[in-house]
N, C-alpha and C. Protein backbone atom coordinates (compact mmCIF):
# COMPACT_ATOMS: atom_id res chain seq x y z
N UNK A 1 0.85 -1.19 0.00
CA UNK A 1 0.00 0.00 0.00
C UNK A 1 0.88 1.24 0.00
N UNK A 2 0.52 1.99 -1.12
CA UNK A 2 1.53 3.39 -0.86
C UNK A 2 0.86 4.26 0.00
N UNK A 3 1.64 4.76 1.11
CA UNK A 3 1.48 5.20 2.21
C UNK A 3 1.16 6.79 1.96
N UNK A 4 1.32 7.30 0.95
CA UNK A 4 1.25 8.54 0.24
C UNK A 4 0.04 8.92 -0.27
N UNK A 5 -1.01 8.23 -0.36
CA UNK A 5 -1.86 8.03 -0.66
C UNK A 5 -3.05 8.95 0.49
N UNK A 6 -4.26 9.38 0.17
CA UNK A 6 -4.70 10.15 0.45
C UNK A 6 -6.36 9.31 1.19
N UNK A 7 -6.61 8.93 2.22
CA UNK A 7 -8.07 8.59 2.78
C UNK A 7 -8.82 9.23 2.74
N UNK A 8 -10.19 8.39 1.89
CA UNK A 8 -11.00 8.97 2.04
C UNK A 8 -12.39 8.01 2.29
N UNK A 9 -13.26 8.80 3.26
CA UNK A 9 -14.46 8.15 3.34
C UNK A 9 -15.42 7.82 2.25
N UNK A 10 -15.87 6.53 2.00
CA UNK A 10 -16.77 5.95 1.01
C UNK A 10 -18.34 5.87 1.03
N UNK A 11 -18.79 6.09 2.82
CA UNK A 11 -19.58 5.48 3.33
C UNK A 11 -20.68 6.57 4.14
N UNK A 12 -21.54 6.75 3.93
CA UNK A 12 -22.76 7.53 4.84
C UNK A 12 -22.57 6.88 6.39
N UNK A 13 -22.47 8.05 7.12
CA UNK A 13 -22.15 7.70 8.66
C UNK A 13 -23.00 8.10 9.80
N UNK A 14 -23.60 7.83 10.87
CA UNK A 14 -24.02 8.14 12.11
C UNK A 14 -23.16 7.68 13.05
N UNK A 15 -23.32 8.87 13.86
CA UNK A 15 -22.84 8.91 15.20
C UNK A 15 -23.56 8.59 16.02
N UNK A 16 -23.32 7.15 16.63
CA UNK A 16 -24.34 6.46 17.83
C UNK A 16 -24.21 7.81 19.20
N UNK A 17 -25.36 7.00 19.78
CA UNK A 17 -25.26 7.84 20.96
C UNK A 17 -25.04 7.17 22.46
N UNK A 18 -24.40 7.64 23.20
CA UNK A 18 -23.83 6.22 24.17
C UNK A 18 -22.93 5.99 24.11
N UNK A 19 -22.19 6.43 23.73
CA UNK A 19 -20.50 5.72 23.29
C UNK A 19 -19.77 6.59 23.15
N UNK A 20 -18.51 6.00 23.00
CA UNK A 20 -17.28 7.45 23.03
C UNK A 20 -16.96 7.26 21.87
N UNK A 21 -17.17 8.47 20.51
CA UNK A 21 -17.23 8.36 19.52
C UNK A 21 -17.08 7.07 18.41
N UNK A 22 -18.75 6.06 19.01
CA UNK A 22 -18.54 5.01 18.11
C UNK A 22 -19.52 5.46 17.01
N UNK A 23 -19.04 5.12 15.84
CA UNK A 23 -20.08 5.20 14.63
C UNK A 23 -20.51 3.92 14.02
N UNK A 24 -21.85 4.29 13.04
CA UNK A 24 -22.12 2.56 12.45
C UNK A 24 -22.30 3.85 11.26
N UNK A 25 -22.08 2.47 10.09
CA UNK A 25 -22.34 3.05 8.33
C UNK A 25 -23.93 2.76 8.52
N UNK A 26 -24.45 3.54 7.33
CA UNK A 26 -25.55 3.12 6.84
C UNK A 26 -25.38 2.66 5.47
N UNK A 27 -26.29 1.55 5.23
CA UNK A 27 -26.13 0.54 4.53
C UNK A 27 -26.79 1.69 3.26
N UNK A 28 -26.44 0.80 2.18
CA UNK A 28 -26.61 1.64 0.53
C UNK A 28 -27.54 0.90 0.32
N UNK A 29 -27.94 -0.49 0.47
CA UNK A 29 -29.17 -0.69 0.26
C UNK A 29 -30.23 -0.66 0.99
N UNK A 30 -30.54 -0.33 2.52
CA UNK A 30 -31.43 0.29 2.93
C UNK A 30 -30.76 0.94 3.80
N UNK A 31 -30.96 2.03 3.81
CA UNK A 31 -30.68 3.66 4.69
C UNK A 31 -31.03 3.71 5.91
N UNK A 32 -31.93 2.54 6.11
CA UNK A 32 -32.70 2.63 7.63
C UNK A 32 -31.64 2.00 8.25
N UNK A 33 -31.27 1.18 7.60
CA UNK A 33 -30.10 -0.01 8.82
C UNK A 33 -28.89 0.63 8.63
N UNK A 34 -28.06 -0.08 9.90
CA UNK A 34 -26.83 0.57 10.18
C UNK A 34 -25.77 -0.51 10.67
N UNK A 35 -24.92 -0.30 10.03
CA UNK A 35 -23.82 -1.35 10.60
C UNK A 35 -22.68 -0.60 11.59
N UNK A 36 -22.78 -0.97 13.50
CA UNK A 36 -21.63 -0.77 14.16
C UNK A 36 -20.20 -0.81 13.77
N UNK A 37 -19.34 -0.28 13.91
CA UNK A 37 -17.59 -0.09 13.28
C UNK A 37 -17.12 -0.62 14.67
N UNK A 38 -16.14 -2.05 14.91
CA UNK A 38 -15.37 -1.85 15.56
C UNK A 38 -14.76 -0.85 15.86
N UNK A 39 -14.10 -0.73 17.14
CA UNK A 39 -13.49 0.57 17.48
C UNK A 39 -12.53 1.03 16.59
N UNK A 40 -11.26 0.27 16.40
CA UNK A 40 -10.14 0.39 15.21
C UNK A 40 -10.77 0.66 14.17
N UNK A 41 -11.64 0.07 13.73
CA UNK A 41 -12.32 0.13 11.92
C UNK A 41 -13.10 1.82 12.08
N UNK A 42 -13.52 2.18 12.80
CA UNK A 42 -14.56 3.35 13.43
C UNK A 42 -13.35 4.60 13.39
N UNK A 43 -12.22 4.06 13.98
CA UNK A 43 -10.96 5.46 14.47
C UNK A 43 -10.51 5.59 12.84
N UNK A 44 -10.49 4.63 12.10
CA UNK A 44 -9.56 5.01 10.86
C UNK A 44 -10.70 5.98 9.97
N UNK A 45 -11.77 5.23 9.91
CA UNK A 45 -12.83 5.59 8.90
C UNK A 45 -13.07 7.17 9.45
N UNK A 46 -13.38 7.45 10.69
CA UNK A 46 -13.40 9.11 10.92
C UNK A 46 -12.35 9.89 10.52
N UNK A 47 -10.90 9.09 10.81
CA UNK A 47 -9.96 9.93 10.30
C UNK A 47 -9.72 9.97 8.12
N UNK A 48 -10.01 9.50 8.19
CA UNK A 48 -10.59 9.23 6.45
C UNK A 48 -11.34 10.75 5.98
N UNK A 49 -10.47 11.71 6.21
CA UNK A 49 -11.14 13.11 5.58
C UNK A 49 -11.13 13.14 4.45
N UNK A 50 -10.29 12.66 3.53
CA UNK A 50 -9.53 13.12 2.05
C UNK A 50 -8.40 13.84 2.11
N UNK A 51 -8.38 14.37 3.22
CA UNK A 51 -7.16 15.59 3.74
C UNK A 51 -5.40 14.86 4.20
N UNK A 52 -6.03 13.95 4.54
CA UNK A 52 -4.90 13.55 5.47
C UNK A 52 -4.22 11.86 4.31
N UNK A 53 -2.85 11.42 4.42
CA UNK A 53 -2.04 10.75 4.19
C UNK A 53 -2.27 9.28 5.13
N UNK A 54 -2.10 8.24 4.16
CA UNK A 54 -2.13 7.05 5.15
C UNK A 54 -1.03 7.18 6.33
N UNK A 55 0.40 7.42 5.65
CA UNK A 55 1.86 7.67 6.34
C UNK A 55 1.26 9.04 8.02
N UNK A 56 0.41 9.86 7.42
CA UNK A 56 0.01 10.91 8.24
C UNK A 56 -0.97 10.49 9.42
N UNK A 57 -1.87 9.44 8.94
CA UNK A 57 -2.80 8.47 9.82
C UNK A 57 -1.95 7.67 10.99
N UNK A 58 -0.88 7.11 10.57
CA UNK A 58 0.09 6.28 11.02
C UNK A 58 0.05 7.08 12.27
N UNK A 59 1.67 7.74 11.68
CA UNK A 59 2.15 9.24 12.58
C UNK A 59 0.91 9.51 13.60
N UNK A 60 -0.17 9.63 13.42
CA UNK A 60 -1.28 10.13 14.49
C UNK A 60 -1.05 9.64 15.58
N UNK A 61 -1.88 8.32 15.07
CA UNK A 61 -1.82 7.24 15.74
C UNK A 61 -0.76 6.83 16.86
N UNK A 62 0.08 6.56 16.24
CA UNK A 62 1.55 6.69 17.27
C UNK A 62 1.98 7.45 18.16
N UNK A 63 1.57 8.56 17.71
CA UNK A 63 1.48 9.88 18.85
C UNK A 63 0.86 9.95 20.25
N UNK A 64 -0.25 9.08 19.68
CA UNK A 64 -1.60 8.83 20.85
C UNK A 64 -0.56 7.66 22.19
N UNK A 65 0.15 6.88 21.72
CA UNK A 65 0.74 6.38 22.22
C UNK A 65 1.46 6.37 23.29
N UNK A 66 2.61 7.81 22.74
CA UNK A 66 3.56 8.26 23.47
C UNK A 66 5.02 7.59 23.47
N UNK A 67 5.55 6.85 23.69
CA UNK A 67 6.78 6.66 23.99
C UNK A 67 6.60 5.06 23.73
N UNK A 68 5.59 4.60 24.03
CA UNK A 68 5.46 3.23 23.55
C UNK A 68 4.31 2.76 22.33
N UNK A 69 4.30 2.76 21.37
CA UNK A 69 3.56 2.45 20.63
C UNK A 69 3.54 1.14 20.52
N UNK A 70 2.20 0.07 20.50
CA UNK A 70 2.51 -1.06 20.26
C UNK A 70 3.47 -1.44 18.60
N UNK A 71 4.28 -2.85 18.63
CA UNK A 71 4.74 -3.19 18.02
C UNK A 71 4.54 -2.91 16.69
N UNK A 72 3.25 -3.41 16.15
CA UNK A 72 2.68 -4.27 15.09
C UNK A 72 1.57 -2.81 14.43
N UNK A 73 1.62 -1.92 15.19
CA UNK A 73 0.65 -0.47 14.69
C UNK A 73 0.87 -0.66 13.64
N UNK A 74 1.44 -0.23 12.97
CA UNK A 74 1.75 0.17 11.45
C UNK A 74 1.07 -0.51 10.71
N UNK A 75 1.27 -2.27 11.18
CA UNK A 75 0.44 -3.58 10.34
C UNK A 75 -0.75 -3.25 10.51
N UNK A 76 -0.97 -3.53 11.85
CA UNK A 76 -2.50 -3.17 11.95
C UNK A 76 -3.38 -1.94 11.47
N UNK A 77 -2.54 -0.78 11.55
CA UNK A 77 -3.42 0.60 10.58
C UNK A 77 -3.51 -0.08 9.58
N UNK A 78 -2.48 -0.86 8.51
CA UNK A 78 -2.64 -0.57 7.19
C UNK A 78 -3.51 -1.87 7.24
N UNK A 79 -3.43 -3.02 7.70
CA UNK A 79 -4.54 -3.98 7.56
C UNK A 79 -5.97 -3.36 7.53
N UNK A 80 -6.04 -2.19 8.71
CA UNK A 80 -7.60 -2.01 8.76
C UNK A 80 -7.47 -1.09 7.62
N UNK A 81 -7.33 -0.47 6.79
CA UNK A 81 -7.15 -0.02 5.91
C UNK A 81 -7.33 -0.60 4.81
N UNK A 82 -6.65 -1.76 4.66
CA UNK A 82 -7.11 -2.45 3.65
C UNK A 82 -8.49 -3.41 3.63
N UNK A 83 -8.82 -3.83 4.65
CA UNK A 83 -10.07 -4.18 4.80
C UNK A 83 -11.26 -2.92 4.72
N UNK A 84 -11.02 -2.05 4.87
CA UNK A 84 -12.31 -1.01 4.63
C UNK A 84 -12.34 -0.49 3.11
N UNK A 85 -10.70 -0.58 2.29
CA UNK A 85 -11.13 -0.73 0.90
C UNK A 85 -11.58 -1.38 0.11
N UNK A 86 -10.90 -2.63 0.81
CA UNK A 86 -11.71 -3.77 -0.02
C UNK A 86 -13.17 -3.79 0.49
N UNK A 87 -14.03 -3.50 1.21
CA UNK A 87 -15.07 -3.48 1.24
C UNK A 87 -16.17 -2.39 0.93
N UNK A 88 -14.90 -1.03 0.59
CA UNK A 88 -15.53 -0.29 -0.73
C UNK A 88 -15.89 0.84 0.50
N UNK A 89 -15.35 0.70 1.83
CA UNK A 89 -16.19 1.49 2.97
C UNK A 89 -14.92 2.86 2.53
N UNK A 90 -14.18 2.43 2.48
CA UNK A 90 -13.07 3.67 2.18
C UNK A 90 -12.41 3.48 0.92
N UNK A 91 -11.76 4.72 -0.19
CA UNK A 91 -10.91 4.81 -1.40
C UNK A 91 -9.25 5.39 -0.94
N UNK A 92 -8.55 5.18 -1.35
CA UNK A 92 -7.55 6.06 -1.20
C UNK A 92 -7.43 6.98 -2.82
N UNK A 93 -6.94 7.73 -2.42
CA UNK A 93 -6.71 9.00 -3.83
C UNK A 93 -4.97 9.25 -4.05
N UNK A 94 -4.73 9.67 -4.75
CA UNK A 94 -3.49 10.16 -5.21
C UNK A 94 -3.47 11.50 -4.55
N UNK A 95 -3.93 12.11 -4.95
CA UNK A 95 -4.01 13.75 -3.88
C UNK A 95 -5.26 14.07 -3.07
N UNK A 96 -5.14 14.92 -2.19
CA UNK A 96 -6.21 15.37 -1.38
C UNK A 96 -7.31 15.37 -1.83
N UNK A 97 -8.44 14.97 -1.17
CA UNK A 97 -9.58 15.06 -1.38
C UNK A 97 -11.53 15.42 -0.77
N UNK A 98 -11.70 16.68 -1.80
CA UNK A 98 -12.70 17.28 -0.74
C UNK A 98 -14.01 16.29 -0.75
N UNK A 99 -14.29 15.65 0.65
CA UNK A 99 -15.62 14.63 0.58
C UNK A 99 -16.98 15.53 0.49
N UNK A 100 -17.89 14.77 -0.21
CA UNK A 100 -18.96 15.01 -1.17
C UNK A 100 -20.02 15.43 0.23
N UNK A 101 -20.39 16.06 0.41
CA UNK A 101 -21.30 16.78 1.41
C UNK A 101 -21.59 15.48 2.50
N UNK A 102 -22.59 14.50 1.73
CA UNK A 102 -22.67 14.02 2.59
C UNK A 102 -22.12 12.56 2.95
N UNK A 103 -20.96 12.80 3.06
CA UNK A 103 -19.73 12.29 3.82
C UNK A 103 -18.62 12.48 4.51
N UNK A 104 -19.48 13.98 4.60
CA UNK A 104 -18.23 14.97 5.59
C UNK A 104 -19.02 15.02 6.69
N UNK A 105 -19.90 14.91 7.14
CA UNK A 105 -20.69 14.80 8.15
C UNK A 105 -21.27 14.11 8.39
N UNK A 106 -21.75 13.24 10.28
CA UNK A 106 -22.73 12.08 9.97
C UNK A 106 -24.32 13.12 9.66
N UNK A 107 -24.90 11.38 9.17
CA UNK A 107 -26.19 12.02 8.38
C UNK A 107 -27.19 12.59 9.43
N UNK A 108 -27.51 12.89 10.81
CA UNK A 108 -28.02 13.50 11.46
C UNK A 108 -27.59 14.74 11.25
N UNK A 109 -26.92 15.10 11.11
CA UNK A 109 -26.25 16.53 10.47
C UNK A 109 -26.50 17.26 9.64
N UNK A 110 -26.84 16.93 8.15
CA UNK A 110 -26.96 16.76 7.12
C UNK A 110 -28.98 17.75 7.21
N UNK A 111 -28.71 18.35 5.89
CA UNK A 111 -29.81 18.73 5.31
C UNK A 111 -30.37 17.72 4.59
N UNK A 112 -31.98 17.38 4.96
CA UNK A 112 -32.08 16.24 4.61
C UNK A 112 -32.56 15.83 2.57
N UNK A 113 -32.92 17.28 2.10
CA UNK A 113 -33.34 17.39 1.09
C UNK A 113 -31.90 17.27 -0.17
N UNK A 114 -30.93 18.32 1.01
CA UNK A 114 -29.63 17.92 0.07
C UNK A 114 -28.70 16.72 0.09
N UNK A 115 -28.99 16.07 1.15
CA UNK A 115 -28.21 14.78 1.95
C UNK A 115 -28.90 13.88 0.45
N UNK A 116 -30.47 14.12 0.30
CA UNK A 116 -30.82 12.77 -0.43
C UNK A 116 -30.81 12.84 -2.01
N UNK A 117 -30.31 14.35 -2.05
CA UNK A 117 -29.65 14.34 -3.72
C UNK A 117 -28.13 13.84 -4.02
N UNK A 118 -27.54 13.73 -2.98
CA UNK A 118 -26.25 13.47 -2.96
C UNK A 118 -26.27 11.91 -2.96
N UNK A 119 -27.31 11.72 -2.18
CA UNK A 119 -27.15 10.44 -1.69
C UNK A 119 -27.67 9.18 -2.69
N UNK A 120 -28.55 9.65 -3.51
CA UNK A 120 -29.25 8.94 -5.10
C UNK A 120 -28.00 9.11 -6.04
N UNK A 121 -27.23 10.20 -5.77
CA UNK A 121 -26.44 10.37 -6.99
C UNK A 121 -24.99 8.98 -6.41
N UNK A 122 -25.28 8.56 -5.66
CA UNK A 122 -23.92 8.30 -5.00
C UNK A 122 -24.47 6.62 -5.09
N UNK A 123 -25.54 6.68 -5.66
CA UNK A 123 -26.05 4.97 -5.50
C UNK A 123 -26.77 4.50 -4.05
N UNK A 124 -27.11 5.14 -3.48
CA UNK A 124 -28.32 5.15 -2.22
C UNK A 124 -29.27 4.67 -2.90
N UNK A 125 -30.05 3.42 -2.74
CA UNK A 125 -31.26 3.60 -3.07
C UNK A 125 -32.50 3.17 -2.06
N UNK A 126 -33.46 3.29 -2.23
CA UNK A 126 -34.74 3.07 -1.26
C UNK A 126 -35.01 3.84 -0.36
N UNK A 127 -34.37 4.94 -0.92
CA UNK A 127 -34.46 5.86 0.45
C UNK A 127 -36.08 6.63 0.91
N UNK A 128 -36.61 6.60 1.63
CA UNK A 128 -37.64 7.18 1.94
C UNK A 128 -38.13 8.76 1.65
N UNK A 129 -39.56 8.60 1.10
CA UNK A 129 -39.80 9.99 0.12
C UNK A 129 -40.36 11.32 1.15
């Protein structure tokens, strides 16, 4: 994985409530359901602006640490990384990238008239009229 590479979120998001910033996706084929993010899978995918560098994700990460970072971080960022592309939940880009309205914010956020033009155009479907 080139580490140079740019994260970005793929996926319509809510912010549960109850939890210390856990999120679940909402599903593309029905909008009503929601799938929970492990914690790791949940920390990468928020940090997934378009803005930021896998190599820069790393670096974060490690920071949080302090003086001891576990061993194997690095594997493990880029594993969860690669599991959220391959499942299409995240892209990486070649350069920075500004996310599409509504994937810069979870969808409680979101205007709901413009959330669901974005959100048809983006392959949402069944969404409620």
């Amino acid at each position: 994985m080139d580490q140079e590479n740019f994260l970005c979120r793929n996926n319509a998001y809510t912010k549960l409530t109850g939890g210390d910033g856990e999120v679940a996706l909402v599903d593309k084929r029905n909008p009503q359901e929601t799938v929970k993010l492990e914690p790791w899978l949940a920390t990468v995918f928020m940090l997934a602006d378009g803005q930021h560098k896998v190599s820069e994700l790393i670096s974060y990460l490690r920071e949080h640490y302090g003086s001891a970072p576990p061993q194997n971080l690095d594997d493990t960022v880029i594993s969860v990384i690669e599991r959220l592309v391959e499942s299409g939940t995240l892209k990486l880009k070649e350069s920075a990238y500004e996310l599409p309205y509504h994937l810069a914010r979870p969808i409680e956020e979101l205007d709901l008239v413009e959330a669901k033009r974005f959100l048809e155009e983006d392959g949402y479907y069944q969404l409620p009229s």
